[in-house]
PDB file of N, CA and C in Angstrom:
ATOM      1  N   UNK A   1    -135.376 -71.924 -96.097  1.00  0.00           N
ATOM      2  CA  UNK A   1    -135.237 -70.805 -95.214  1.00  0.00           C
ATOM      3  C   UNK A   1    -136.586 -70.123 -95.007  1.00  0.00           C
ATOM      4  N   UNK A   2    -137.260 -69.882 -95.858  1.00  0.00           N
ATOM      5  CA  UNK A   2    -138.735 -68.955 -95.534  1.00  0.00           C
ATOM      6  C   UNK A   2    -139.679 -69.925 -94.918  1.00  0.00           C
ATOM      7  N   UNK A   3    -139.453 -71.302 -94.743  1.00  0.00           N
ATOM      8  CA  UNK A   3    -140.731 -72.116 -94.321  1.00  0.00           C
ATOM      9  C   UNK A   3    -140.049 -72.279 -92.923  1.00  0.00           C
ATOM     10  N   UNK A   4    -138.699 -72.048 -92.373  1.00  0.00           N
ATOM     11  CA  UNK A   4    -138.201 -71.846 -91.257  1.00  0.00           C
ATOM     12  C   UNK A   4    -138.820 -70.351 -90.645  1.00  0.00           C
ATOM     13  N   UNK A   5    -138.850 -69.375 -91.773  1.00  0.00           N
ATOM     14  CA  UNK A   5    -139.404 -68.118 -90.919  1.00  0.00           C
ATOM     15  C   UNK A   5    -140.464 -67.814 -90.967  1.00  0.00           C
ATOM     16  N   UNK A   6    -141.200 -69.087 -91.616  1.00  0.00           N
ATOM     17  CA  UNK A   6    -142.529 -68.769 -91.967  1.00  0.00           C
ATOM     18  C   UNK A   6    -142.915 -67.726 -92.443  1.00  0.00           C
ATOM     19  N   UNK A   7    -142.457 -67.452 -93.261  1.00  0.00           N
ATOM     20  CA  UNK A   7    -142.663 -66.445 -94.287  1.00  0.00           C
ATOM     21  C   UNK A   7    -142.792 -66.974 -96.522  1.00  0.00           C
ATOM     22  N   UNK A   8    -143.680 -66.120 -97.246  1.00  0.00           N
ATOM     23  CA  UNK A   8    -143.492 -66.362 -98.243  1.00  0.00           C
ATOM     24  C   UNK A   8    -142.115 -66.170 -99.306  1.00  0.00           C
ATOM     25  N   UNK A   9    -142.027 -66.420-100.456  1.00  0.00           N
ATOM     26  CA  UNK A   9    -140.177 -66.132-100.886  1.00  0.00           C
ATOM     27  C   UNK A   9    -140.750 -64.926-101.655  1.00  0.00           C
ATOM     28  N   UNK A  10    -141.822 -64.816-101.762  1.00  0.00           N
ATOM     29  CA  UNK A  10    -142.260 -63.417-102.228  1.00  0.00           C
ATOM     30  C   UNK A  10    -141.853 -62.131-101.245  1.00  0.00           C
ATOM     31  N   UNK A  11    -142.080 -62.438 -99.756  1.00  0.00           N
ATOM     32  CA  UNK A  11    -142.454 -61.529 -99.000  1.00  0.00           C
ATOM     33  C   UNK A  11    -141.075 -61.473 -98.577  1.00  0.00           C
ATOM     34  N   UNK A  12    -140.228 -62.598 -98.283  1.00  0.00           N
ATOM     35  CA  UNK A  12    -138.681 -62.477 -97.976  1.00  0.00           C
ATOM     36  C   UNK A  12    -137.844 -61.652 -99.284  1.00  0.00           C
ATOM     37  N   UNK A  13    -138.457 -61.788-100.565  1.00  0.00           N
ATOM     38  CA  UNK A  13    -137.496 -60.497-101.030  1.00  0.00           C
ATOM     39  C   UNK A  13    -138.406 -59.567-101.404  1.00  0.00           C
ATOM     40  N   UNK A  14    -139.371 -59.256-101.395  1.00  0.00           N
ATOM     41  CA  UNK A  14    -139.637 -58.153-101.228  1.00  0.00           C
ATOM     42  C   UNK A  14    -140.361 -57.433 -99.943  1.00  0.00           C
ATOM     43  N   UNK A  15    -140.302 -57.546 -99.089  1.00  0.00           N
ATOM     44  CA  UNK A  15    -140.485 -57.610 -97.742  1.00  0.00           C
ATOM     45  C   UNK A  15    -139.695 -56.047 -97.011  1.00  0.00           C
ATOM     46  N   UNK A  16    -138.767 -55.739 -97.580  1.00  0.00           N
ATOM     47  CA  UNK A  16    -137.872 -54.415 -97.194  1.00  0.00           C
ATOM     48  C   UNK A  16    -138.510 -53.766 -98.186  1.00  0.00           C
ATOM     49  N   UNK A  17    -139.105 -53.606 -98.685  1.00  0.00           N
ATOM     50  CA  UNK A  17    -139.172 -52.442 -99.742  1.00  0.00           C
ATOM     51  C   UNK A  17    -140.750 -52.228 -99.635  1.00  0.00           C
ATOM     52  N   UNK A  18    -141.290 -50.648 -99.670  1.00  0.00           N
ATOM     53  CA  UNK A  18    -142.475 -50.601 -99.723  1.00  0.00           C
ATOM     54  C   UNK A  18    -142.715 -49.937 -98.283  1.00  0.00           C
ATOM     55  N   UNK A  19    -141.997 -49.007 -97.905  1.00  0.00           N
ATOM     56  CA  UNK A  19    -141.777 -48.489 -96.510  1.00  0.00           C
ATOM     57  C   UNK A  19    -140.594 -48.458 -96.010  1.00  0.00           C
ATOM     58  N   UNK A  20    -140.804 -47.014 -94.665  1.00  0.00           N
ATOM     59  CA  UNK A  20    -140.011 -47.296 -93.897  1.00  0.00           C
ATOM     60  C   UNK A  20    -140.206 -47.585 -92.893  1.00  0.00           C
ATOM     61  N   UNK A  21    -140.680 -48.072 -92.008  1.00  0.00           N
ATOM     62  CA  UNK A  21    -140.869 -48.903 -90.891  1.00  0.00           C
ATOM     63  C   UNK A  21    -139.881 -48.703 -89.949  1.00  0.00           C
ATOM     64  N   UNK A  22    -139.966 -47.789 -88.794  1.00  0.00           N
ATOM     65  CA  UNK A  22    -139.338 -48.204 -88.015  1.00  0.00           C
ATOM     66  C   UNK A  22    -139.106 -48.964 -86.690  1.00  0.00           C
ATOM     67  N   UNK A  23    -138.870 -48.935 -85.856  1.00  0.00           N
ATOM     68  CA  UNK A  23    -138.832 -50.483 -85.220  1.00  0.00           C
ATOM     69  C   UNK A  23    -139.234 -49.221 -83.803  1.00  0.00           C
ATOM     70  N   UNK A  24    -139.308 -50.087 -82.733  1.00  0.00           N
ATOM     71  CA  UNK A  24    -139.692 -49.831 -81.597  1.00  0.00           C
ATOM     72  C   UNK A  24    -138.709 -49.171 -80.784  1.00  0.00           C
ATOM     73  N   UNK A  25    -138.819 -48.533 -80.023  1.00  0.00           N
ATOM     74  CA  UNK A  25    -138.101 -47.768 -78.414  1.00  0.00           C
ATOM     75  C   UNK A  25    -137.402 -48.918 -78.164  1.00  0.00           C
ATOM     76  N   UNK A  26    -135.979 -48.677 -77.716  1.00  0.00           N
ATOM     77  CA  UNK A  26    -135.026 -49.862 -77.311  1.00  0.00           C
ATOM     78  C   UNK A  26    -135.340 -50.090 -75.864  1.00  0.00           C
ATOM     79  N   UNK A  27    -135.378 -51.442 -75.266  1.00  0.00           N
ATOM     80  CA  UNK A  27    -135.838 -51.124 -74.156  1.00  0.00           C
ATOM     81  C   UNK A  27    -134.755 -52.427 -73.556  1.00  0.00           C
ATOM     82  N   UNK A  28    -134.779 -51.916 -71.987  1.00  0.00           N
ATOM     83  CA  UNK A  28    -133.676 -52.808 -71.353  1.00  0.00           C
ATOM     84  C   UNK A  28    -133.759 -54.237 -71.110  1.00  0.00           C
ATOM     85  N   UNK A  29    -132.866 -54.763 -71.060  1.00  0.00           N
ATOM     86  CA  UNK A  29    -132.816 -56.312 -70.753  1.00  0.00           C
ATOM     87  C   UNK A  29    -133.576 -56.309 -69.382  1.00  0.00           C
ATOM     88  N   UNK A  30    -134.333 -56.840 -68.837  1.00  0.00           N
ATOM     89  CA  UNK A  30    -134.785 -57.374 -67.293  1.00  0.00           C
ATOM     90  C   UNK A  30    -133.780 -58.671 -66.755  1.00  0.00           C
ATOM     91  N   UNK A  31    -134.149 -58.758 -65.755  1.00  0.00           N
ATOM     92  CA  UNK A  31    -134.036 -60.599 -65.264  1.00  0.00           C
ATOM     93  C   UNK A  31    -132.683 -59.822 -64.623  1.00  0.00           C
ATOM     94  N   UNK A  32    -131.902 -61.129 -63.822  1.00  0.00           N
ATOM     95  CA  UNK A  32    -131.128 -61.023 -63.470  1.00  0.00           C
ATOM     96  C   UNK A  32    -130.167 -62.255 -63.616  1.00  0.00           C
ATOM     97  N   UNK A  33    -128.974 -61.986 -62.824  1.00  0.00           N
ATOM     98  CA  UNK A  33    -127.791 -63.200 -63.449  1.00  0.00           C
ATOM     99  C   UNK A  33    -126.849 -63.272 -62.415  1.00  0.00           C
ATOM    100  N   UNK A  34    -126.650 -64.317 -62.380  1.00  0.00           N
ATOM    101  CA  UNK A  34    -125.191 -64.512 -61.349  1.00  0.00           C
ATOM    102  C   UNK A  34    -124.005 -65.622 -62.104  1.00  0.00           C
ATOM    103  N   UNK A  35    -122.882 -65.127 -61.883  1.00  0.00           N
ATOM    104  CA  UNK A  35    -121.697 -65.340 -62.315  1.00  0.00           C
ATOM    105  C   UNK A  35    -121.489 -66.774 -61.923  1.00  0.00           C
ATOM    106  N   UNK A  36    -121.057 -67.833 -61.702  1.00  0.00           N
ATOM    107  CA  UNK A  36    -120.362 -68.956 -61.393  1.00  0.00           C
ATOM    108  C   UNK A  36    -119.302 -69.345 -61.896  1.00  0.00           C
ATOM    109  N   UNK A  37    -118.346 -70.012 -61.005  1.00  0.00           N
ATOM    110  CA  UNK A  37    -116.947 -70.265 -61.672  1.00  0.00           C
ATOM    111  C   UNK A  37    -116.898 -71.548 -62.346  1.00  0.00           C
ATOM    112  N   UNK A  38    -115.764 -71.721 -63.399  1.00  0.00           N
ATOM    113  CA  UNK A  38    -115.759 -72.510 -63.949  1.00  0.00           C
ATOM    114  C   UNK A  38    -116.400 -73.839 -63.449  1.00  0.00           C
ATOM    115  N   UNK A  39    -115.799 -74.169 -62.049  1.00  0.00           N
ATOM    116  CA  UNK A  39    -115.794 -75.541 -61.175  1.00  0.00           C
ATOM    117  C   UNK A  39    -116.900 -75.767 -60.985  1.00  0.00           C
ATOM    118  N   UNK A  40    -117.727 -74.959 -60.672  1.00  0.00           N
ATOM    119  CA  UNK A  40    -119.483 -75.023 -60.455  1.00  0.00           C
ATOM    120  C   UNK A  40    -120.271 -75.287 -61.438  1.00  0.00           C
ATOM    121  N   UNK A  41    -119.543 -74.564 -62.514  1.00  0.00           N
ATOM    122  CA  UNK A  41    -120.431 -75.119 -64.124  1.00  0.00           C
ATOM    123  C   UNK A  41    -120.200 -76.727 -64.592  1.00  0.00           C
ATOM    124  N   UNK A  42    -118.812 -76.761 -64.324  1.00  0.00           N
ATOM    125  CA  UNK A  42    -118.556 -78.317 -64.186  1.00  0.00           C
ATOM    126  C   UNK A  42    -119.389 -79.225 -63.450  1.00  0.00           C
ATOM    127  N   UNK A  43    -119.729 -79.025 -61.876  1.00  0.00           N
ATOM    128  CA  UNK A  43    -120.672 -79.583 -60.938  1.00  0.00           C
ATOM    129  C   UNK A  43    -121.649 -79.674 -61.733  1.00  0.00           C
ATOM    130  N   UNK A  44    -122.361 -78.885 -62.225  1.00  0.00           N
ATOM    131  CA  UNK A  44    -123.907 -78.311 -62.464  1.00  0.00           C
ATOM    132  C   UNK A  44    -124.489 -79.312 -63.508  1.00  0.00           C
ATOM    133  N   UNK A  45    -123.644 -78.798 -64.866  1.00  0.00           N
ATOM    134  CA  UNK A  45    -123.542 -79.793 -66.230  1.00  0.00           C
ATOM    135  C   UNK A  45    -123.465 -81.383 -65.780  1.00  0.00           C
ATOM    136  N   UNK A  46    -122.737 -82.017 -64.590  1.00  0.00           N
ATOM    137  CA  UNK A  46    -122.416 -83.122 -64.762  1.00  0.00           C
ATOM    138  C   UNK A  46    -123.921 -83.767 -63.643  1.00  0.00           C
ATOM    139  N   UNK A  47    -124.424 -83.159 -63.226  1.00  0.00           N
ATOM    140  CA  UNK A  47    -125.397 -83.295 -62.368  1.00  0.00           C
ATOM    141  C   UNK A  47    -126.561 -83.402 -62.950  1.00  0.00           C
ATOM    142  N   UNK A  48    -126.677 -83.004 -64.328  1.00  0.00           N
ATOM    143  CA  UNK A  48    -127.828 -82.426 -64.990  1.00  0.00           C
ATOM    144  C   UNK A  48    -127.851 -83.557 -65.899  1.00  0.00           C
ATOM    145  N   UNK A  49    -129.386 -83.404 -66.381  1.00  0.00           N
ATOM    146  CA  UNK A  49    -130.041 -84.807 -67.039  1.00  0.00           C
ATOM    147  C   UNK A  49    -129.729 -84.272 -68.430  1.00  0.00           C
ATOM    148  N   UNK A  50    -130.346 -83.512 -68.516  1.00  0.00           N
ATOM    149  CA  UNK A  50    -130.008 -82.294 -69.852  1.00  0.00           C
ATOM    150  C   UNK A  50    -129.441 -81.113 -69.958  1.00  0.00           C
ATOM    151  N   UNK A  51    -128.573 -81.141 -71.023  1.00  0.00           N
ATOM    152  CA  UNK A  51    -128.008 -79.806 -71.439  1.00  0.00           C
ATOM    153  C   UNK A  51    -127.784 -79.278 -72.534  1.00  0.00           C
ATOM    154  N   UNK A  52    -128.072 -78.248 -73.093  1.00  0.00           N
ATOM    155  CA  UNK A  52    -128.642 -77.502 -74.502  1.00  0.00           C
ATOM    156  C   UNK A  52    -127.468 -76.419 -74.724  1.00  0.00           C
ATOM    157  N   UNK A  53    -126.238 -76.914 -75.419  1.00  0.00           N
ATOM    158  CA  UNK A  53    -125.592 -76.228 -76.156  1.00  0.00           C
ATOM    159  C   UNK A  53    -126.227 -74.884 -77.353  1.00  0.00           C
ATOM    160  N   UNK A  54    -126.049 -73.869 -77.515  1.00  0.00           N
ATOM    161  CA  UNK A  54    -126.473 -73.129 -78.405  1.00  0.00           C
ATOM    162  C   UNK A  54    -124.862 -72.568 -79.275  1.00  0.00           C
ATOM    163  N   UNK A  55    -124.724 -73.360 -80.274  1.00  0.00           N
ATOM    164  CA  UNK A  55    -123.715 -72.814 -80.610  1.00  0.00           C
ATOM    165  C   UNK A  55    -123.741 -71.449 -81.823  1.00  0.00           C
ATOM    166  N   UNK A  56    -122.613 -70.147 -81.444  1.00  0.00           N
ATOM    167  CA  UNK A  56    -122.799 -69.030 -82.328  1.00  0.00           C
ATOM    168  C   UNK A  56    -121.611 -68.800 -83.197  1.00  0.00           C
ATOM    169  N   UNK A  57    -121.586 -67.386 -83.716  1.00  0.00           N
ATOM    170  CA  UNK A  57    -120.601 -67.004 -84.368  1.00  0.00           C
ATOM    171  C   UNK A  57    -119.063 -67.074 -83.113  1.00  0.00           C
ATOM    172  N   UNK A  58    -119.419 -66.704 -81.848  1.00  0.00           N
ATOM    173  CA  UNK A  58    -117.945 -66.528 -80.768  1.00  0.00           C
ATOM    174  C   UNK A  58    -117.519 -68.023 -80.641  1.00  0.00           C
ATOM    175  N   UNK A  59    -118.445 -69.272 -80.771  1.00  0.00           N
ATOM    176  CA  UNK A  59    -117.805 -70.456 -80.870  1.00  0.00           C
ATOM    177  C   UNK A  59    -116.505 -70.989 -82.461  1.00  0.00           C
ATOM    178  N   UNK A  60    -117.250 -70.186 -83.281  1.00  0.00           N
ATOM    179  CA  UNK A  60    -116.705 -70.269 -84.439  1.00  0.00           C
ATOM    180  C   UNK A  60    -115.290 -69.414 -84.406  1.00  0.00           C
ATOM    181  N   UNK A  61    -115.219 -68.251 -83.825  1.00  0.00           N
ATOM    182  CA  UNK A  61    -114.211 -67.020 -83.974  1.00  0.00           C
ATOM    183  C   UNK A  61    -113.354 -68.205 -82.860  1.00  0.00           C
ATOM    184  N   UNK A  62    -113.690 -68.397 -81.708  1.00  0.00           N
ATOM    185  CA  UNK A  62    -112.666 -68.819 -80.458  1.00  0.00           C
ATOM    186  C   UNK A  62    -112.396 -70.421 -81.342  1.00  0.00           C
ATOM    187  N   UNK A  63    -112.663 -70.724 -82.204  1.00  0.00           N
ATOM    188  CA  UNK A  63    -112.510 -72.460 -82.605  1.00  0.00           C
ATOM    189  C   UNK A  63    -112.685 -73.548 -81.813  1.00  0.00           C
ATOM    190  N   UNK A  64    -113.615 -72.993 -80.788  1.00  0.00           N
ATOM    191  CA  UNK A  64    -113.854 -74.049 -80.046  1.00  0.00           C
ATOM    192  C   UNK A  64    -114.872 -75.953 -80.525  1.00  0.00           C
ATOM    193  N   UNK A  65    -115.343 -75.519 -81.829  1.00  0.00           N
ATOM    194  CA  UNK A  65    -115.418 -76.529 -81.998  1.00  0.00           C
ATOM    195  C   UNK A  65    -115.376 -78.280 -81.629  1.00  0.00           C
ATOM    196  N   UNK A  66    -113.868 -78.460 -81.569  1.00  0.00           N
ATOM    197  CA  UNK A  66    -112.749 -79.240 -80.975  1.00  0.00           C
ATOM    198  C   UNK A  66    -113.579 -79.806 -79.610  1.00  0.00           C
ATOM    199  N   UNK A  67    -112.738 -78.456 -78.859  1.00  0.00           N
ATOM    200  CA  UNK A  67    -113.462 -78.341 -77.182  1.00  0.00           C
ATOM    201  C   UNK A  67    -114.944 -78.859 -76.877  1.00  0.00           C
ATOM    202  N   UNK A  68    -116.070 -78.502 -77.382  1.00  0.00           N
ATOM    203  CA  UNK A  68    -117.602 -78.522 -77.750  1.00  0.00           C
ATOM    204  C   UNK A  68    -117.894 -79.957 -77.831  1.00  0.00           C
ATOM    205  N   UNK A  69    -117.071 -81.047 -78.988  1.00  0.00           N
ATOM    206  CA  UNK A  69    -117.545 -82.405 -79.070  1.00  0.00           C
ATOM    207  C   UNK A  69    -116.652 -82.841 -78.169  1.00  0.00           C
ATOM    208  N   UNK A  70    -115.043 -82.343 -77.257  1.00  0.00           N
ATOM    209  CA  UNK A  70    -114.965 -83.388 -76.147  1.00  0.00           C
ATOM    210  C   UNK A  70    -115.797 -83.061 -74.694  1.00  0.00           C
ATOM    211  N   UNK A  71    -116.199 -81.624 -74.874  1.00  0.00           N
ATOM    212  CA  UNK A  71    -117.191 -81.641 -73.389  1.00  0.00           C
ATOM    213  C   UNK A  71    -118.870 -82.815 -73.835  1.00  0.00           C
ATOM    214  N   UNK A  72    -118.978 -82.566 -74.913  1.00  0.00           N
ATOM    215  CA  UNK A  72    -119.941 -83.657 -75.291  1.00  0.00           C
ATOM    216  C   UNK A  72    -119.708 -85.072 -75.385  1.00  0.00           C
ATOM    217  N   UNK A  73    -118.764 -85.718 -74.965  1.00  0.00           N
ATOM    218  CA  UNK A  73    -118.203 -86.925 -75.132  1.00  0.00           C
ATOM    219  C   UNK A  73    -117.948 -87.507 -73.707  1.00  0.00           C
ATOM    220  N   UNK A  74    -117.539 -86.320 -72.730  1.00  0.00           N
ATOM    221  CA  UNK A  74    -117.374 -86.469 -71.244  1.00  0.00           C
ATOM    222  C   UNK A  74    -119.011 -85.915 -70.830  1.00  0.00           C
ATOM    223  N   UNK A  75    -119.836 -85.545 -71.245  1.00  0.00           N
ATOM    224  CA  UNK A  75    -121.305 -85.532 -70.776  1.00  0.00           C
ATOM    225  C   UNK A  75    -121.861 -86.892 -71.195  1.00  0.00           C
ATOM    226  N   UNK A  76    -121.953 -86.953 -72.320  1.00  0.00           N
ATOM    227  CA  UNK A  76    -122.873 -88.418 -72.531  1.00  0.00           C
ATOM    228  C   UNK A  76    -122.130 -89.445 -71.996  1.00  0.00           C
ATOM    229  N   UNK A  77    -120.689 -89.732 -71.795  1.00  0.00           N
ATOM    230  CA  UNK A  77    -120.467 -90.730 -70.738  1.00  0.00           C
ATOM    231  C   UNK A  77    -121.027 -91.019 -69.181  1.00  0.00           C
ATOM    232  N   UNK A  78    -121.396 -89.575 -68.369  1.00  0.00           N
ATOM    233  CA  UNK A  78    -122.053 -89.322 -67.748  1.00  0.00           C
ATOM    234  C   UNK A  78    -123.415 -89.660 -67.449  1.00  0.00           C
ATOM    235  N   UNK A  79    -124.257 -89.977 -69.064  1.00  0.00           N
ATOM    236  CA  UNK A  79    -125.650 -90.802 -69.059  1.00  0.00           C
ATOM    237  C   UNK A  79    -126.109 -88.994 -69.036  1.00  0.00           C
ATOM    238  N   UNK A  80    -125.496 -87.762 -69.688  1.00  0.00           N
ATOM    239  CA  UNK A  80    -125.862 -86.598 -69.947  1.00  0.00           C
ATOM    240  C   UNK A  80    -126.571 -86.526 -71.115  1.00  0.00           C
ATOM    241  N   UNK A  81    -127.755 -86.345 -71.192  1.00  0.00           N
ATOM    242  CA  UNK A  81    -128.585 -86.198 -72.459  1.00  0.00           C
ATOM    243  C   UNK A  81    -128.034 -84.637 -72.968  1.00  0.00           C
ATOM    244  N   UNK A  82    -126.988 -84.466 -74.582  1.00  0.00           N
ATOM    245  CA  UNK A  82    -126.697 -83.091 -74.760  1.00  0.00           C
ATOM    246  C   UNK A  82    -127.501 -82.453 -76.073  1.00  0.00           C
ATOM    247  N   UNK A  83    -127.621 -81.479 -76.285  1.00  0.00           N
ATOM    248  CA  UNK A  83    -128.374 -81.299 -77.516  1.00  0.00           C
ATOM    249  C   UNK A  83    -128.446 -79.808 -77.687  1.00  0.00           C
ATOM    250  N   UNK A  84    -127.657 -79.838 -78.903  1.00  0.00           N
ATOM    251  CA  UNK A  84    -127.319 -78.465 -80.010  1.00  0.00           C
ATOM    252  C   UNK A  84    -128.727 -77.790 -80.569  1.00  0.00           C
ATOM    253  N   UNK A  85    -128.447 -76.505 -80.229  1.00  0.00           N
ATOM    254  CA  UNK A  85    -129.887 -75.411 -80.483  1.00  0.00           C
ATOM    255  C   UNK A  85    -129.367 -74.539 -81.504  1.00  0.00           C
ATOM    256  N   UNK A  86    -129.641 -75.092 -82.807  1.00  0.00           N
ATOM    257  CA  UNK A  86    -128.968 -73.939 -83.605  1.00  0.00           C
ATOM    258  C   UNK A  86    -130.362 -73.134 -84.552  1.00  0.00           C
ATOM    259  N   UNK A  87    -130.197 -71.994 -84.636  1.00  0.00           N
ATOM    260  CA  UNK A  87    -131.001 -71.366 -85.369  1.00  0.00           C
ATOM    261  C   UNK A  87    -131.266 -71.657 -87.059  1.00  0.00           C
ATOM    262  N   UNK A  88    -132.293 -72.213 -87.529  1.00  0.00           N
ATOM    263  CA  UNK A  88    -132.382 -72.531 -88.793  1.00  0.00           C
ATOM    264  C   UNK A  88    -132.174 -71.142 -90.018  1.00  0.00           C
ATOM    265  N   UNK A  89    -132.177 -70.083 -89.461  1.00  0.00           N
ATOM    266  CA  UNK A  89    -131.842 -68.865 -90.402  1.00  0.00           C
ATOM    267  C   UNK A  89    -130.967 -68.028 -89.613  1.00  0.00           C
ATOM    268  N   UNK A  90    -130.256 -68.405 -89.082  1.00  0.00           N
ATOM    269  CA  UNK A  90    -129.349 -67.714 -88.365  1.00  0.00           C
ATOM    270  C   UNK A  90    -127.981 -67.292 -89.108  1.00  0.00           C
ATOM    271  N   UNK A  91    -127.335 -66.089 -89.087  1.00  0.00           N
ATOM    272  CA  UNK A  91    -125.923 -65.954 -90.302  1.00  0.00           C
ATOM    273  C   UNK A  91    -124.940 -66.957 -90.100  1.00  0.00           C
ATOM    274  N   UNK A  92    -125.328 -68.633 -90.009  1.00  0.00           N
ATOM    275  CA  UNK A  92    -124.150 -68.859 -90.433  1.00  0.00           C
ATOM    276  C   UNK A  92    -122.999 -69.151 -91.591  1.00  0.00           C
ATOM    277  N   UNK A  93    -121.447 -69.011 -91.004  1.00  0.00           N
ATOM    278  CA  UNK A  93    -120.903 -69.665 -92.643  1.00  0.00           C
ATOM    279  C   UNK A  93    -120.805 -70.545 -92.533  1.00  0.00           C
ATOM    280  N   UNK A  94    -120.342 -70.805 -93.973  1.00  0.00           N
ATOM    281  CA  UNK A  94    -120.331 -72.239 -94.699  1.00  0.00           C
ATOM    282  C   UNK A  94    -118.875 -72.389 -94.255  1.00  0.00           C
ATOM    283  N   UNK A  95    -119.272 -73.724 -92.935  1.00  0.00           N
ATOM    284  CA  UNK A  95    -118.581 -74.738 -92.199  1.00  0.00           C
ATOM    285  C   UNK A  95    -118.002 -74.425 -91.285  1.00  0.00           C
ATOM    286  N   UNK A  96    -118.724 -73.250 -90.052  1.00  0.00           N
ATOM    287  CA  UNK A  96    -117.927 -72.784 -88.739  1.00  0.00           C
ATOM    288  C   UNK A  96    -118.115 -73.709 -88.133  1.00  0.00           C
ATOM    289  N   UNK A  97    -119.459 -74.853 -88.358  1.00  0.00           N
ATOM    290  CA  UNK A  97    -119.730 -75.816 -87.578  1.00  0.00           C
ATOM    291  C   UNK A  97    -119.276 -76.990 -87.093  1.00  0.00           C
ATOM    292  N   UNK A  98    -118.168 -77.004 -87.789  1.00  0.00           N
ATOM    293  CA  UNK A  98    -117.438 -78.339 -88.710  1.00  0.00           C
ATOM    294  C   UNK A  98    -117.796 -79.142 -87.384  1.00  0.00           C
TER     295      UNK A  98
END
């Protein structure tokens, strides 16, 4: 975990202590976004050379799991290159991933 955050195991536990530090002015999201319906995401994904799953804790809570390796099973039949972005120190538990 610390050579993922690049950090020392010295500095990861003692790292909170020795101040209070507080963090910066919250500041707003930019960019913008547009909605698409299901059917279009379908188009889009199946059109596409690559696609980068990021799976989180709401995949784990909804159990989509299941769902996740058959949309990955109907992409790479496709000749869809797919590929999971998961955070190496990220909170997960032990086996939302299954």
């Amino acid at each position: 975990m610390c050579k993922a955050m690049n950090r020392s195991l010295t500095n990861v536990i003692v790292g909170a202590f020795g101040g209070n530090k507080a963090g910066g002015a919250a500041q707003e999201a930019g960019g913008t976004y547009k909605e698409i319906s299901m059917s279009d995401t379908a188009v889009l994904m199946a059109y596409s050379k690559k696609v980068v799953i990021v799976p989180g804790y709401g995949l784990a809570v909804a159990q989509a799991q299941h769902t996740c390796h058959e949309l990955e099973k109907v992409l790479e039949e496709k000749g869809v290159e797919l590929v999971y972005a998961i955070h190496p120190v990220a909170g997960r538990m032990p086996g939302h991933m299954n």
